[in-house]
N, C-alpha and C. Protein backbone atom coordinates (compact mmCIF):
# COMPACT_ATOMS: atom_id res chain seq x y z
N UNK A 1 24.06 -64.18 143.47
CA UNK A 1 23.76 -62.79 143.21
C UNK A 1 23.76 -61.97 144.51
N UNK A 2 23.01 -62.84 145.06
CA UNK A 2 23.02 -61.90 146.51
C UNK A 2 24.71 -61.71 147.59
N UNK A 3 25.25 -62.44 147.56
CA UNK A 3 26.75 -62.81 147.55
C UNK A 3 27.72 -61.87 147.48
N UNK A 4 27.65 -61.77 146.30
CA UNK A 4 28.25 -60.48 144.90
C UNK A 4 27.41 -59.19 145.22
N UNK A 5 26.22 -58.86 145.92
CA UNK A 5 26.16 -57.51 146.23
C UNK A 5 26.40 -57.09 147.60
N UNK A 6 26.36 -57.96 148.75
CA UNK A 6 26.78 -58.17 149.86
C UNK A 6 28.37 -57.76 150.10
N UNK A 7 28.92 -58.26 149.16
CA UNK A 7 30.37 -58.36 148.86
C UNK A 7 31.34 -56.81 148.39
N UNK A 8 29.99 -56.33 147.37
CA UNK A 8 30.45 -55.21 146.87
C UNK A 8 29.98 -54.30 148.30
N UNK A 9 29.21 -54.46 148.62
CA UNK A 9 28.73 -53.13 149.39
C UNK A 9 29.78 -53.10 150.80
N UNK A 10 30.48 -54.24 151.32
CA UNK A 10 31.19 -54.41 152.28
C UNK A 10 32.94 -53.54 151.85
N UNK A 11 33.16 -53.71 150.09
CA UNK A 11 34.38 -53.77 150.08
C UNK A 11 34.84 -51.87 150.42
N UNK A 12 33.79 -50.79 150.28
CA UNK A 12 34.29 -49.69 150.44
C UNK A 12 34.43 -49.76 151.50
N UNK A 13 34.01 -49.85 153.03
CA UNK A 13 34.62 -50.04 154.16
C UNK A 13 35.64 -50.41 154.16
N UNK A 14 35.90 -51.62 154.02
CA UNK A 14 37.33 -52.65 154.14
C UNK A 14 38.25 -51.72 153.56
N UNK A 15 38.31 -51.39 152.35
CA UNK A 15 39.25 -50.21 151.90
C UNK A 15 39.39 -49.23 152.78
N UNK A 16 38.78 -48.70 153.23
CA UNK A 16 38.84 -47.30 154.22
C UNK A 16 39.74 -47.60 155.48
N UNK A 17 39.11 -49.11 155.68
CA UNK A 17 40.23 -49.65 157.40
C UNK A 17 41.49 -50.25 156.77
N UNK A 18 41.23 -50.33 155.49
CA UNK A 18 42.76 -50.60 155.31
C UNK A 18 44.00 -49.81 155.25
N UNK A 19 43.13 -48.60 154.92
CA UNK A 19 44.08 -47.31 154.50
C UNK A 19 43.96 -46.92 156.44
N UNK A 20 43.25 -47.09 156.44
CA UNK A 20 43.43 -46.59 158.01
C UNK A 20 44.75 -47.40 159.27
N UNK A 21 44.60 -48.35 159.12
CA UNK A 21 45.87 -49.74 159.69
C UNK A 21 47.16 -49.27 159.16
N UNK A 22 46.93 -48.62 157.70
CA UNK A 22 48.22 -48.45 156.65
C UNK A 22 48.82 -46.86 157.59
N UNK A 23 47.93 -46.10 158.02
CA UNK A 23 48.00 -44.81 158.39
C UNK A 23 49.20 -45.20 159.88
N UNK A 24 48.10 -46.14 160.53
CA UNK A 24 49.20 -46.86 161.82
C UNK A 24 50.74 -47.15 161.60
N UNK A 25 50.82 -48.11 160.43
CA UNK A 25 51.91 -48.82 159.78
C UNK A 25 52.74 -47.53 159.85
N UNK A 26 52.08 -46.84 158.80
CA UNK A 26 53.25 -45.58 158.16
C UNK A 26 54.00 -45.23 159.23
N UNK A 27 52.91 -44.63 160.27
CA UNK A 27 53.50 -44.05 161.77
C UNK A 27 54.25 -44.81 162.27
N UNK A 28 54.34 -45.66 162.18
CA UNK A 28 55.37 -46.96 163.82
C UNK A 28 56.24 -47.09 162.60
N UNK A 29 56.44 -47.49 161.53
CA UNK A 29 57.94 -47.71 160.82
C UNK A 29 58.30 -46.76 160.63
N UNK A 30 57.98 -45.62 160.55
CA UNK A 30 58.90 -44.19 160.12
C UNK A 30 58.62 -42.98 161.28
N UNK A 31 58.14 -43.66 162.63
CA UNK A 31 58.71 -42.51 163.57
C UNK A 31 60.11 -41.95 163.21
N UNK A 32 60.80 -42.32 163.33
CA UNK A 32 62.01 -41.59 163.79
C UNK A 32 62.14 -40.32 162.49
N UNK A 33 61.18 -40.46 161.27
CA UNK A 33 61.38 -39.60 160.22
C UNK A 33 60.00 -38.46 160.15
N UNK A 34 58.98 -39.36 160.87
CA UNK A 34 57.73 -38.45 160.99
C UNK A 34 57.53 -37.25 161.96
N UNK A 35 58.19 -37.95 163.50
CA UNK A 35 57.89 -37.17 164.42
C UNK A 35 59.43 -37.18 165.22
N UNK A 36 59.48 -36.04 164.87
CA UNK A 36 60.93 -34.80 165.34
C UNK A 36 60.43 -33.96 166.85
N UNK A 37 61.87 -33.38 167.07
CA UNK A 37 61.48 -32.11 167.74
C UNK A 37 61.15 -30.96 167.18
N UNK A 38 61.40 -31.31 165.53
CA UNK A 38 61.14 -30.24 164.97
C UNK A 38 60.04 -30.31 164.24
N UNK A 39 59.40 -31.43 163.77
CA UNK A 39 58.24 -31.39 163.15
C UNK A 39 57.83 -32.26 163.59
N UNK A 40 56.30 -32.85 162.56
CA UNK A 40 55.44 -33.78 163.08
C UNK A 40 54.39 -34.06 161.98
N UNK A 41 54.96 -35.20 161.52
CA UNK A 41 54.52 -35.71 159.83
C UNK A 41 53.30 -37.16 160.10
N UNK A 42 51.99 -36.15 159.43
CA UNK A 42 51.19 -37.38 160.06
C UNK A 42 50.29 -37.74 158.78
N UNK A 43 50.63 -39.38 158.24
CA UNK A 43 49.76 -39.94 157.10
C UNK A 43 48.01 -40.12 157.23
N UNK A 44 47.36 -39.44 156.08
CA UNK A 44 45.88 -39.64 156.66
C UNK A 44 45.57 -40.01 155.07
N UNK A 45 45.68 -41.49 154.77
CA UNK A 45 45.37 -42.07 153.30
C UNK A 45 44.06 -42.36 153.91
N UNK A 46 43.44 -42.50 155.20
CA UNK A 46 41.99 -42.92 155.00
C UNK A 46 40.99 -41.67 154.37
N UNK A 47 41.86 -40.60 154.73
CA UNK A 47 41.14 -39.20 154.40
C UNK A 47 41.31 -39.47 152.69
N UNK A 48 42.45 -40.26 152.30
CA UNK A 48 42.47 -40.29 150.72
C UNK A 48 41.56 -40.89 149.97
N UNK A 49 40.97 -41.85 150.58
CA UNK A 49 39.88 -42.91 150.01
C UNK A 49 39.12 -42.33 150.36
N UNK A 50 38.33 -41.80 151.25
CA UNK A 50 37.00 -41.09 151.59
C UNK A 50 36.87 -39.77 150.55
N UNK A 51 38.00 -39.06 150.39
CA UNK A 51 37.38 -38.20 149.26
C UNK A 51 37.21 -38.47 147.56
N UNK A 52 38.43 -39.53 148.14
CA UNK A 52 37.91 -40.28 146.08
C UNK A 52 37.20 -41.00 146.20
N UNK A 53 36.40 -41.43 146.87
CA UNK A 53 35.08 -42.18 147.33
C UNK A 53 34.13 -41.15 147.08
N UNK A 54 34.14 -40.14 148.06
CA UNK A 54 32.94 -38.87 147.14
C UNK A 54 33.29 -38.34 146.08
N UNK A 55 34.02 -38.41 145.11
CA UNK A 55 34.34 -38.15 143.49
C UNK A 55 34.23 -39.48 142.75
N UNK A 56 33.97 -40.13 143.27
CA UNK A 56 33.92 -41.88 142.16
C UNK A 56 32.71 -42.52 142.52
N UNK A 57 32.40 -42.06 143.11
CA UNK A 57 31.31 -43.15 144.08
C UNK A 57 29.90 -42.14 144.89
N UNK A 58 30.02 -41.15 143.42
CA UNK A 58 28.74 -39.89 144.38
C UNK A 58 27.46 -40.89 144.60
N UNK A 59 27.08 -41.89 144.41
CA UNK A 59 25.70 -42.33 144.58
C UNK A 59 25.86 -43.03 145.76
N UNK A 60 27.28 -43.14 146.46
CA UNK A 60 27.28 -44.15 147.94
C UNK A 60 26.58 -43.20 148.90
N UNK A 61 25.45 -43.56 149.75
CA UNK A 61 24.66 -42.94 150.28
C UNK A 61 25.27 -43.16 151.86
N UNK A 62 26.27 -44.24 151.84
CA UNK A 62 26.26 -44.64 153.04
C UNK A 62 27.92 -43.97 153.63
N UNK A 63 28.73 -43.19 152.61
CA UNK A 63 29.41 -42.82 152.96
C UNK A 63 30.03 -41.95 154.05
N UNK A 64 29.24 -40.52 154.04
CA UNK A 64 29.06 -39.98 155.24
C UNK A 64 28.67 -40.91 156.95
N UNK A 65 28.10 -42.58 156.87
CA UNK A 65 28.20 -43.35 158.02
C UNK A 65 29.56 -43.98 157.85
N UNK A 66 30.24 -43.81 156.87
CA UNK A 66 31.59 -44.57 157.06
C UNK A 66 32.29 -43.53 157.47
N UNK A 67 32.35 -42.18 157.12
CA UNK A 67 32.98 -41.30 157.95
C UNK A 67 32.99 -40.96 159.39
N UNK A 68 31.67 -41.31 159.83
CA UNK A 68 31.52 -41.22 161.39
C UNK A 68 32.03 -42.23 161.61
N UNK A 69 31.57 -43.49 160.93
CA UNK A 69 32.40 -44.50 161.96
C UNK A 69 33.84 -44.23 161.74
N UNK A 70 34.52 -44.07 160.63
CA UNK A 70 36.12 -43.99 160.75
C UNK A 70 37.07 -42.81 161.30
N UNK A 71 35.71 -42.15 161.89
CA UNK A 71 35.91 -41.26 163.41
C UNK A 71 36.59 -41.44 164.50
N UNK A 72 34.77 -42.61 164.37
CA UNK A 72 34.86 -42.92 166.07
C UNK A 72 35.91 -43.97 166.11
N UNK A 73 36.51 -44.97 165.07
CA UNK A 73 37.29 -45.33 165.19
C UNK A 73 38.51 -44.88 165.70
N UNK A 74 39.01 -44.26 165.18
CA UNK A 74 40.37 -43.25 165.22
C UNK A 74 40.15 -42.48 166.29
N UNK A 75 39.09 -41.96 166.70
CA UNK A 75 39.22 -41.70 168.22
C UNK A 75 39.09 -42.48 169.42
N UNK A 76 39.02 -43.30 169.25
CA UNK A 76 38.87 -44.87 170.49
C UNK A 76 40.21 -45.50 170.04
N UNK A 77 40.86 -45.93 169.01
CA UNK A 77 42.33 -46.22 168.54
C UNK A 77 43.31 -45.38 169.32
N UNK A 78 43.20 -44.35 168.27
CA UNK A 78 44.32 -43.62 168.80
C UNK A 78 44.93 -42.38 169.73
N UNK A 79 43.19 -41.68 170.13
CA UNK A 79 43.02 -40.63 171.06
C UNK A 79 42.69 -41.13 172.05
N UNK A 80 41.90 -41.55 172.45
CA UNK A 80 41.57 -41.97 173.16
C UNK A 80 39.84 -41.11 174.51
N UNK A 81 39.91 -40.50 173.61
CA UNK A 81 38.54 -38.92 173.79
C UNK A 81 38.15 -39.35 172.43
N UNK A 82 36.28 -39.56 172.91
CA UNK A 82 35.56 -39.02 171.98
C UNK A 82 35.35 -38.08 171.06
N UNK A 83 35.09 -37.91 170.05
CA UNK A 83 34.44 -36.48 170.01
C UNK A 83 35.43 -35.94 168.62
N UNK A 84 36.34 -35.80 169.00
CA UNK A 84 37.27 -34.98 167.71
C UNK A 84 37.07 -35.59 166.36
N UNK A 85 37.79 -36.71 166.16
CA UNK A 85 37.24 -37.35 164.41
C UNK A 85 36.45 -37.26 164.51
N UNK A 86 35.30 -37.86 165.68
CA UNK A 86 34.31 -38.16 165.28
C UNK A 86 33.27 -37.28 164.62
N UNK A 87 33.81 -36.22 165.02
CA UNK A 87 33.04 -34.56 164.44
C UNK A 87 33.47 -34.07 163.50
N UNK A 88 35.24 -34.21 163.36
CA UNK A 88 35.52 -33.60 162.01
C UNK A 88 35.02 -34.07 161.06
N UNK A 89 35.52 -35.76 160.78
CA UNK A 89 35.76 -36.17 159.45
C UNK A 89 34.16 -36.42 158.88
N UNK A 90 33.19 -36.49 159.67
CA UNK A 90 31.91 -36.51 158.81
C UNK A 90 32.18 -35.35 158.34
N UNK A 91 31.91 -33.49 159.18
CA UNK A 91 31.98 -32.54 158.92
C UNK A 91 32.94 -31.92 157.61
N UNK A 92 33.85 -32.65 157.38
CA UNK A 92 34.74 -32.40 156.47
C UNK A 92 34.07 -33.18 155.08
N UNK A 93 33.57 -34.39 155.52
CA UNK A 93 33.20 -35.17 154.04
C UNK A 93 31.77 -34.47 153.54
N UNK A 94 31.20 -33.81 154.19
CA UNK A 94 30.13 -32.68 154.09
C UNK A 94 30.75 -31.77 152.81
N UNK A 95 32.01 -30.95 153.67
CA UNK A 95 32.56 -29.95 152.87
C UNK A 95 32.98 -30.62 151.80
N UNK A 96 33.68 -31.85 151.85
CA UNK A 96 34.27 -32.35 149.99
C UNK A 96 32.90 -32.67 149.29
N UNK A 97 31.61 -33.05 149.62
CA UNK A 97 30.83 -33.46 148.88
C UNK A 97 29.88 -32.22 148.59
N UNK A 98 29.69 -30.83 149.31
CA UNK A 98 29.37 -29.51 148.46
C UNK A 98 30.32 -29.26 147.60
N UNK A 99 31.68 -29.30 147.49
CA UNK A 99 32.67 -28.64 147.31
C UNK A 99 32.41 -29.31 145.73
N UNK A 100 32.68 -30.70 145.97
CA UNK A 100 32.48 -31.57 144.36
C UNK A 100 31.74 -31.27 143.52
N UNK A 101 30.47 -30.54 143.96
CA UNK A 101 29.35 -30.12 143.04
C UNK A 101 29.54 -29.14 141.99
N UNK A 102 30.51 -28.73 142.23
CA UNK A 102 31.26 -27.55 141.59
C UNK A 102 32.33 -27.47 140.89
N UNK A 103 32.99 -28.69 141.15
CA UNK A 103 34.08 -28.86 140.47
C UNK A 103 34.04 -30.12 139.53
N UNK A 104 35.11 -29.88 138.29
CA UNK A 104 35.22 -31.34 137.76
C UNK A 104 36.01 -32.61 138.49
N UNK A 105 35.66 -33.74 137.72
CA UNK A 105 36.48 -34.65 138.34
C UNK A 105 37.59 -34.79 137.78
N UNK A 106 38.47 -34.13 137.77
CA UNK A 106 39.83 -34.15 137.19
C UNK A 106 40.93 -34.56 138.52
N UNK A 107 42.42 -34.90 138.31
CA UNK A 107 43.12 -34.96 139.22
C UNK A 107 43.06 -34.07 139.90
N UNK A 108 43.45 -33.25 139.41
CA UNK A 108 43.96 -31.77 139.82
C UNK A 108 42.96 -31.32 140.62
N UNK A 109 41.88 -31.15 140.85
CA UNK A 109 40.44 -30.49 141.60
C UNK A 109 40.28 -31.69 142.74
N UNK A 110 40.31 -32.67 142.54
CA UNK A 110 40.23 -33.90 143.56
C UNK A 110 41.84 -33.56 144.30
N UNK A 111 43.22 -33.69 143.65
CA UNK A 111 43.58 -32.97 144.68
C UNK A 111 43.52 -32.15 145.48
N UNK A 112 43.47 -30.75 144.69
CA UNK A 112 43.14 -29.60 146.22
C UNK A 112 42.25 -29.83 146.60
N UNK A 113 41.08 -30.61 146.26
CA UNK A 113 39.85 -30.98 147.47
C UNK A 113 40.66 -31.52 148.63
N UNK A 114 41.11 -32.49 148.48
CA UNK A 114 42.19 -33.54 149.42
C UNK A 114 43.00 -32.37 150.15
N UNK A 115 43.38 -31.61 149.53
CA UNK A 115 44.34 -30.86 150.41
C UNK A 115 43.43 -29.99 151.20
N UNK A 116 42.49 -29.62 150.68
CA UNK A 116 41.41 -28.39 151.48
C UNK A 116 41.26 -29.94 152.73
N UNK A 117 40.73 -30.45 152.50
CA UNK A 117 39.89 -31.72 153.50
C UNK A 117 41.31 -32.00 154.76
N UNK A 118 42.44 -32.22 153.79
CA UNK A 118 43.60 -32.45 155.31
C UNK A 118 43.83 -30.76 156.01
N UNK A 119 43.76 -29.89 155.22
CA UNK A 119 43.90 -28.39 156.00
C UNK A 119 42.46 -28.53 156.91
N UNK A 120 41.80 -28.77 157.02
CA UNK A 120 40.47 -28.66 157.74
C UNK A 120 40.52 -29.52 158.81
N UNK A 121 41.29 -30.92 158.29
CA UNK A 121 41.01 -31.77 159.64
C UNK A 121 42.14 -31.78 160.43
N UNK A 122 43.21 -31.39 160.04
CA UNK A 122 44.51 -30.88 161.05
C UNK A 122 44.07 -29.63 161.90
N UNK A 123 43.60 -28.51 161.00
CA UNK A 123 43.23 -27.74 162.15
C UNK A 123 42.34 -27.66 162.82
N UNK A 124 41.31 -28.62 162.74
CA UNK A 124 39.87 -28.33 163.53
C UNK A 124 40.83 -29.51 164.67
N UNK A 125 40.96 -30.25 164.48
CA UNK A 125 41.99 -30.99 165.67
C UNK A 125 42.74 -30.25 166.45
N UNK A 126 43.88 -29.67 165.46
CA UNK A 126 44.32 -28.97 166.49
C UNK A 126 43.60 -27.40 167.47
N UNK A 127 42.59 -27.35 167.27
CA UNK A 127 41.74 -26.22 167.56
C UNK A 127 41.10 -27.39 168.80
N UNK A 128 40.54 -28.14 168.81
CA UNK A 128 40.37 -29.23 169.67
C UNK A 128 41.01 -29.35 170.82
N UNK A 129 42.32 -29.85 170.25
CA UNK A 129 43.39 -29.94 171.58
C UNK A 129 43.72 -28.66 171.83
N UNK A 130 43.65 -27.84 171.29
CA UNK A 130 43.74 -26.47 171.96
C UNK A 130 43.06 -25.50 173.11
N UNK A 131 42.14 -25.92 172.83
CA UNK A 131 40.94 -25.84 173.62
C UNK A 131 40.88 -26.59 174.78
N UNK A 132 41.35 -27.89 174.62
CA UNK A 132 41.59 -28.87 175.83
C UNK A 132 42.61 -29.25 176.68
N UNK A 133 43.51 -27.76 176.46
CA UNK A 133 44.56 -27.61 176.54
C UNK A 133 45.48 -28.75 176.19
N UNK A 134 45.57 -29.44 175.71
CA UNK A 134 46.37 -30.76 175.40
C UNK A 134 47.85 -30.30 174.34
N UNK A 135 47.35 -29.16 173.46
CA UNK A 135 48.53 -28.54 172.62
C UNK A 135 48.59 -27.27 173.53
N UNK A 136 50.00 -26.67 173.58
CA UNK A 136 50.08 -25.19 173.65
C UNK A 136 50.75 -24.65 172.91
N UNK A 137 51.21 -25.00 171.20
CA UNK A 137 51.43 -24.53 170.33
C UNK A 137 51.09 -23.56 169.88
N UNK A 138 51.82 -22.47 169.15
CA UNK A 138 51.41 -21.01 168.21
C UNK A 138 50.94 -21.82 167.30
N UNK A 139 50.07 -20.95 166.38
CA UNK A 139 49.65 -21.12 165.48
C UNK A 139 50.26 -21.47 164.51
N UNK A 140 51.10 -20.61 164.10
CA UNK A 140 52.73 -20.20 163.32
C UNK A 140 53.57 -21.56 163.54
N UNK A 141 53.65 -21.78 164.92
CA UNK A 141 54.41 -23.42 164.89
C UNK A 141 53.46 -24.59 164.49
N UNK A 142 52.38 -24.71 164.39
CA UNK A 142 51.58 -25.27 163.89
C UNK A 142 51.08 -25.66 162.79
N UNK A 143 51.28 -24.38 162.10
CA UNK A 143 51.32 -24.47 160.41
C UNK A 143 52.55 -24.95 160.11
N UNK A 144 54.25 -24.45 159.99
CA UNK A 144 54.98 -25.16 159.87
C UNK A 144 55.68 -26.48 160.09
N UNK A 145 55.24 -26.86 161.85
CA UNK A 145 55.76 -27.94 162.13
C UNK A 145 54.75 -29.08 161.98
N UNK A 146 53.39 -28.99 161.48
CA UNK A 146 52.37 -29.93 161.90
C UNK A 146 51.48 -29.26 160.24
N UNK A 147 51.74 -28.62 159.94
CA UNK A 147 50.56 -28.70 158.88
C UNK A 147 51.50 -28.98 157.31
N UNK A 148 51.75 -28.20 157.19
CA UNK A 148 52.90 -27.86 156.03
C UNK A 148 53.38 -29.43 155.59
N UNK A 149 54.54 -29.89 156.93
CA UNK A 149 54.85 -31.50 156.58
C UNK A 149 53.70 -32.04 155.80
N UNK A 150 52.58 -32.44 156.93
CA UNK A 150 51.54 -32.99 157.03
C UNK A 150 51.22 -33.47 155.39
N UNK A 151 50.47 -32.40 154.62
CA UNK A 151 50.57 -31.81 153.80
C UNK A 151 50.82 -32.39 152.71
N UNK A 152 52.49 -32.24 152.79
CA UNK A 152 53.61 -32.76 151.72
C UNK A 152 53.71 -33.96 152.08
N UNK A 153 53.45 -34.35 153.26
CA UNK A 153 53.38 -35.67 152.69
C UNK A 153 52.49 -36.86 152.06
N UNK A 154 50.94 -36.11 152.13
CA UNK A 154 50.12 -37.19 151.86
C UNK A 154 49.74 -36.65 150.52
N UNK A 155 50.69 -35.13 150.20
CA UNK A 155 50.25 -34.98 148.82
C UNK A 155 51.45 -36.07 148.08
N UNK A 156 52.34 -36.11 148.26
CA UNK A 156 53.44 -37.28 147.91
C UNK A 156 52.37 -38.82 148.03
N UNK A 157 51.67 -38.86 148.75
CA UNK A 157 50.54 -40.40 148.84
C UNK A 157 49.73 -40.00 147.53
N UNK A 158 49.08 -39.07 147.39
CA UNK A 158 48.22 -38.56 146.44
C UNK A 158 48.88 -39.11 145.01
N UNK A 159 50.03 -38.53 144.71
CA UNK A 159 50.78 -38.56 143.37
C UNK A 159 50.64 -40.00 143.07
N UNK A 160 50.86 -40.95 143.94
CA UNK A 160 51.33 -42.27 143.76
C UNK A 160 49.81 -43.23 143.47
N UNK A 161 49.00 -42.55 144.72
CA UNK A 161 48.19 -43.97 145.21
C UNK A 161 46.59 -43.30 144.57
N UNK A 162 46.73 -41.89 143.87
CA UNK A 162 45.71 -41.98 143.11
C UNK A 162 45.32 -43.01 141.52
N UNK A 163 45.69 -43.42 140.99
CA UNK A 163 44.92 -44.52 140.06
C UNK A 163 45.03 -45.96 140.77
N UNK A 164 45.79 -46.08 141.62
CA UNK A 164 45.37 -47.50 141.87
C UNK A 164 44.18 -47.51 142.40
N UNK A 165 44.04 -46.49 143.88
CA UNK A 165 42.55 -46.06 144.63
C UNK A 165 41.67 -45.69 143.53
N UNK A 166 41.85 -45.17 142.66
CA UNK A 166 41.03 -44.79 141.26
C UNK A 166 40.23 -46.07 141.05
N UNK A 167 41.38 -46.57 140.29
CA UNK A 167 40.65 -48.18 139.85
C UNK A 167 39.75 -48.99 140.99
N UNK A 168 39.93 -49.43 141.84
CA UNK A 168 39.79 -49.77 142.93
C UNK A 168 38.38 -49.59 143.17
N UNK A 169 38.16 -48.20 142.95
CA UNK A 169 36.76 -47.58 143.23
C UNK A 169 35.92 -47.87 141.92
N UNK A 170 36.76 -47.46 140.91
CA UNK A 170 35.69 -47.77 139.58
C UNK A 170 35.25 -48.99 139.66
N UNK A 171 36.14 -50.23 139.65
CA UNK A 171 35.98 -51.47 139.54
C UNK A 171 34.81 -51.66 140.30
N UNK A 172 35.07 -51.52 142.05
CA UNK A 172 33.67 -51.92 142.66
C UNK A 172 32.63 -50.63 141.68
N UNK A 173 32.71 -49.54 141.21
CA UNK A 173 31.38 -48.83 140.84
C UNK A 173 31.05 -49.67 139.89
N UNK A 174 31.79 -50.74 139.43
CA UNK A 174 31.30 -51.15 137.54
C UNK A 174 30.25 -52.23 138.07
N UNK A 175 30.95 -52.80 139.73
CA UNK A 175 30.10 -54.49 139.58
C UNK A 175 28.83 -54.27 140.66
N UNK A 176 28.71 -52.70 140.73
CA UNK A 176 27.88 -52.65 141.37
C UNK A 176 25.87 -52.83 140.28
């Protein structure tokens, strides 16, 4: 018994770093299609599980600590500066979990949550590196070449990888 709840309570993490490794994957096999001179197409399925995690799973208390950590992860991975995930993506799972209170759980509302949540964490990033001078991008090139893609493409993840992540989540909510 004890086993089996140990087990369940571990597996929403593990999902989250999986989608997160998968986020890596996407990037290194499909540079040459993600990141152009003209654009810059970036997969964030961990952002996909964390918000159908707060629509499937409102009683996980511990979620908002999986968001910091899959912060600070992603900023020690792949930035290599503190501070940016590590501030958005709690801050953002804040905004999807007021935001949910209000809405049904339908596809459709869990999507544009997802899409509000990647518009928020692309630009508070890029407002970040902006600031740290690290981008000197317009705004205007920013939205098109970096948000827009962005966007379309993890709403294309959305279409696909919502009922399996669906199930996924119910299942652990059933054996909890």
């Amino acid at each position: 018994m004890a086993t089996t709840h140990l087990k369940n309570r571990c597996l929403l993490p593990i999902y989250i770093m999986i989608a997160f490794y998968l986020d890596g994957s996407i990037s290194l096999l499909g540079q040459i299609w993600l990141y152009t001179p003209d654009y810059t197409i970036i997969s964030r399925l961990f952002m996909l599980v964390l918000v159908l995690a707060a629509f499937i799973l409102p009683e996980e208390t511990r979620l908002p600590w999986y968001a910091i950590g899959i912060g600070l992860i992603y900023d020690l991975y792949y930035t290599g500066m503190l501070g940016m995930y590590t501030f958005a993506v709690p801050l953002i799972m804040y905004v999807v979990r007021y935001l949910k209170q209000y809405l049904p759980d339908s596809p459709f509302f869990i999507a544009l949550v997802y899409l509000i949540s990647l518009t928020l964490l692309e630009t508070v990033i890029y407002l970040f590196n902006r600031m740290a001078g690290i981008v000197t991008t317009i705004p205007v090139d920013f939205i098109s070449n970096v948000l827009a893609p962005t966007i379309a493409l993890n709403l294309v993840f959305f279409i696909f990888l919502y009922l399996p992540i669906k199930y996924l989540l119910l299942k652990l909510k059933s054996e909890r």
